[in-house]
C-alpha atoms as a PDB file:
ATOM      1  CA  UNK A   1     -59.512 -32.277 -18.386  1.00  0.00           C
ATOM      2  CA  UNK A   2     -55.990 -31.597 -19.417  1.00  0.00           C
ATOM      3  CA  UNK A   3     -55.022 -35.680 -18.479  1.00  0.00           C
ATOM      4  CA  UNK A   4     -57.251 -36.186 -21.429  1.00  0.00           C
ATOM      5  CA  UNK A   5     -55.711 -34.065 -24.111  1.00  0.00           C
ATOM      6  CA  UNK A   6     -52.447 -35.415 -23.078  1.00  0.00           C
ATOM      7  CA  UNK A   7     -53.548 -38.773 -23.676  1.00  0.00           C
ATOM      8  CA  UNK A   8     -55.205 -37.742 -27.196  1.00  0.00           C
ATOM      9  CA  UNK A   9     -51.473 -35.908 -28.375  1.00  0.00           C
ATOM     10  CA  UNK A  10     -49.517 -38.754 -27.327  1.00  0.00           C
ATOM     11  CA  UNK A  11     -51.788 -41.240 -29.268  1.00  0.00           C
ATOM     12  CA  UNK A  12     -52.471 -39.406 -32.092  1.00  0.00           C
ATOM     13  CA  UNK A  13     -49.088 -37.684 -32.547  1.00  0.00           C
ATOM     14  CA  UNK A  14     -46.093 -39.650 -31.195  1.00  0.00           C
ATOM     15  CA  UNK A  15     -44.760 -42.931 -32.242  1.00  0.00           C
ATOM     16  CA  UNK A  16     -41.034 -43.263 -32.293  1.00  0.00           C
ATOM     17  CA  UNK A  17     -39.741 -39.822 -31.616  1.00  0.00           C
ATOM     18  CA  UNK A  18     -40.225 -36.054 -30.598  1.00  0.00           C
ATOM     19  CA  UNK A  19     -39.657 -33.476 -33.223  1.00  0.00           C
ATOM     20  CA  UNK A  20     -40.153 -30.020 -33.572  1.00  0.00           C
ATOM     21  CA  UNK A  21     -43.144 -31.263 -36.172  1.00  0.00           C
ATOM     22  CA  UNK A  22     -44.771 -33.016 -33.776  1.00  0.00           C
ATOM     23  CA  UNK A  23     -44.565 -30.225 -31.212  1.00  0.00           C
ATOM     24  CA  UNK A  24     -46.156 -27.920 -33.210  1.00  0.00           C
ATOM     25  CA  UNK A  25     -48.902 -29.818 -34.414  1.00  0.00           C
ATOM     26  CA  UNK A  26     -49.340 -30.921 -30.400  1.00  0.00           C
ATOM     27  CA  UNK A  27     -49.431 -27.013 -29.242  1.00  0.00           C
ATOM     28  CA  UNK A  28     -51.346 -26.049 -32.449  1.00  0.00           C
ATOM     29  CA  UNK A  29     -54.518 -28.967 -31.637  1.00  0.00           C
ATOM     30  CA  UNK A  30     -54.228 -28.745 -27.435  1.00  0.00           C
ATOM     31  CA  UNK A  31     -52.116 -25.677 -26.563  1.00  0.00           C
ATOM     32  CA  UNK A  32     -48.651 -24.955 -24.411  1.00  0.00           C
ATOM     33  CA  UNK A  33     -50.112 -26.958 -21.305  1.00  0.00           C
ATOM     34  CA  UNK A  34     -50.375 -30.101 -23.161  1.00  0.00           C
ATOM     35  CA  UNK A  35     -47.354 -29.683 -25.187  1.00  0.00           C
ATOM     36  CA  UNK A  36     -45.593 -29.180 -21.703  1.00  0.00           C
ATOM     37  CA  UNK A  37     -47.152 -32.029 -20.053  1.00  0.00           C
ATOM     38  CA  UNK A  38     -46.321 -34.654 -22.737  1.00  0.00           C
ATOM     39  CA  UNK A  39     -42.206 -32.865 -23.717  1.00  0.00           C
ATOM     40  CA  UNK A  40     -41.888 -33.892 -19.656  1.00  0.00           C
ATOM     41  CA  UNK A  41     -43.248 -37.526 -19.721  1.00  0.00           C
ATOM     42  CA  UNK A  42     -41.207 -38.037 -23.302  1.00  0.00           C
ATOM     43  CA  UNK A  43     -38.061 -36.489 -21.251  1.00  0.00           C
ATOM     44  CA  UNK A  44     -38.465 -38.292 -18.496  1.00  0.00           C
ATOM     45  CA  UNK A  45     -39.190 -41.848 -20.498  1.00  0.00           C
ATOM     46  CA  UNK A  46     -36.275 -41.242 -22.867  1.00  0.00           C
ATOM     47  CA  UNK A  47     -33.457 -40.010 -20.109  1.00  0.00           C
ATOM     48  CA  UNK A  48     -34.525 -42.640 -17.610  1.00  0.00           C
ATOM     49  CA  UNK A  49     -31.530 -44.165 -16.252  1.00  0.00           C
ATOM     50  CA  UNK A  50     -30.361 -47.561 -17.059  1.00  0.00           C
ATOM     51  CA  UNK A  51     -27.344 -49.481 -16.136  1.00  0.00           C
ATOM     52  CA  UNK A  52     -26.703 -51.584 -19.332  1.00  0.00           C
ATOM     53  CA  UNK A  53     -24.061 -53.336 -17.819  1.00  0.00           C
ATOM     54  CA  UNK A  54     -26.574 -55.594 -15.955  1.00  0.00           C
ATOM     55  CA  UNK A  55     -30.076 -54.768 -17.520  1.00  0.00           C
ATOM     56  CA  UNK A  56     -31.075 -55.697 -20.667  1.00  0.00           C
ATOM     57  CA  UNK A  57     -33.476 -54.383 -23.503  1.00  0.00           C
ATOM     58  CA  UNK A  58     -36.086 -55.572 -22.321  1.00  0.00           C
ATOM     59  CA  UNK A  59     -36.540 -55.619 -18.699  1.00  0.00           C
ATOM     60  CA  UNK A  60     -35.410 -51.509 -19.121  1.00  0.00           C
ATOM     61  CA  UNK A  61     -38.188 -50.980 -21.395  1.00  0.00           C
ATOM     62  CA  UNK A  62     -40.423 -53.113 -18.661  1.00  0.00           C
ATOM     63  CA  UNK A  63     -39.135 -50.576 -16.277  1.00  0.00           C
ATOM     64  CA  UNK A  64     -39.398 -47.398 -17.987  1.00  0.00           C
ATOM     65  CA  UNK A  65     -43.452 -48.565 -18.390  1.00  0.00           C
ATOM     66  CA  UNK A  66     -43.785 -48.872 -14.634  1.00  0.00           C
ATOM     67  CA  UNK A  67     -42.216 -46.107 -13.506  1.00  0.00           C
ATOM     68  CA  UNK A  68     -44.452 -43.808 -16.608  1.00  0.00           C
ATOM     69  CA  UNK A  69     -47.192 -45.414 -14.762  1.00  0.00           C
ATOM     70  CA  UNK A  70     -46.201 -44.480 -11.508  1.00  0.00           C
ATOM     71  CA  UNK A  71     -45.205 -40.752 -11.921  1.00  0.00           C
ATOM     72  CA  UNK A  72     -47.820 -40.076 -14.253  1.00  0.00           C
ATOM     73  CA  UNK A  73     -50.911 -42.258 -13.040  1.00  0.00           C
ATOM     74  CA  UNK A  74     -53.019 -40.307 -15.161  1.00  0.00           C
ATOM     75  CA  UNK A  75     -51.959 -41.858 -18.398  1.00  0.00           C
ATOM     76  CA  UNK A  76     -53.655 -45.195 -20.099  1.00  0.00           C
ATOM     77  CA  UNK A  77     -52.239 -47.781 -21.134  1.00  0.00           C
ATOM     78  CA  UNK A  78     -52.093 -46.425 -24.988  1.00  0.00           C
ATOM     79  CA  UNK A  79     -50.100 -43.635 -23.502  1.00  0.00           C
ATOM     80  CA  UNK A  80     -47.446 -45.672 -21.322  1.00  0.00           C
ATOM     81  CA  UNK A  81     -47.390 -48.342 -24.499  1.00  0.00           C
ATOM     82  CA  UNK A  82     -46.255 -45.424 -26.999  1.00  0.00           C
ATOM     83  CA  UNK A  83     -43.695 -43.464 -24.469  1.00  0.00           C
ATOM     84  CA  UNK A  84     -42.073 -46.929 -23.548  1.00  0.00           C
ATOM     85  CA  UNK A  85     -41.666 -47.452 -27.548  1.00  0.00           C
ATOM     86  CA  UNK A  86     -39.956 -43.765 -27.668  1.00  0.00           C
ATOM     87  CA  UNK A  87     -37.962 -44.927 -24.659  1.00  0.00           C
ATOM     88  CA  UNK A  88     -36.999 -48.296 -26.461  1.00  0.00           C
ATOM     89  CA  UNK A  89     -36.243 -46.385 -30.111  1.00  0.00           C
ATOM     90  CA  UNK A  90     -34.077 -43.968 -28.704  1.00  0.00           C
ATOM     91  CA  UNK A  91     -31.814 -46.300 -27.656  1.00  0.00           C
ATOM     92  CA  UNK A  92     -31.590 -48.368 -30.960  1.00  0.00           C
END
């Protein structure tokens, strides 16, 4: 049940970036597990490591998306789509 809500709060309440905002209104609709559950998979997307010297923009976002999918297999596609755009804006 909980794979579900996590899916719901990433849909309906990220986009670009995590903020405390967003946080609250996450733990406020689902509660502390879900807010937990998605602040790891943004963390995770957002600090995965890249070697910019040889990868570029997009094959690292391509790669970011694969591995979401892999550690987390419980997310849809929505899901790994929006945390791949976090993962891409935070390094604009």
């Amino acid at each position: 049940m909980i794979m579900k809500t996590v899916n719901a709060a990433i849909s309906k309440y990220l986009d670009l970036w995590w903020d405390e905002d967003k946080a609250e209104a996450i733990k406020a609709k689902y509660g502390n597990e879900t807010l937990s559950f998605v602040k790891e998979i943004y963390d995770y997307a957002v600090n995965y490591p890249v070697d910019w010297s040889s990868e570029t923009y997009a094959a690292a976002i391509d790669k970011v998306r694969d591995s979401v999918k892999q550690n987390y297999p419980y997310l849809d596609e929505n899901s790994v789509r929006i945390i791949g755009i976090c993962f891409a804006y935070s390094w604009k």
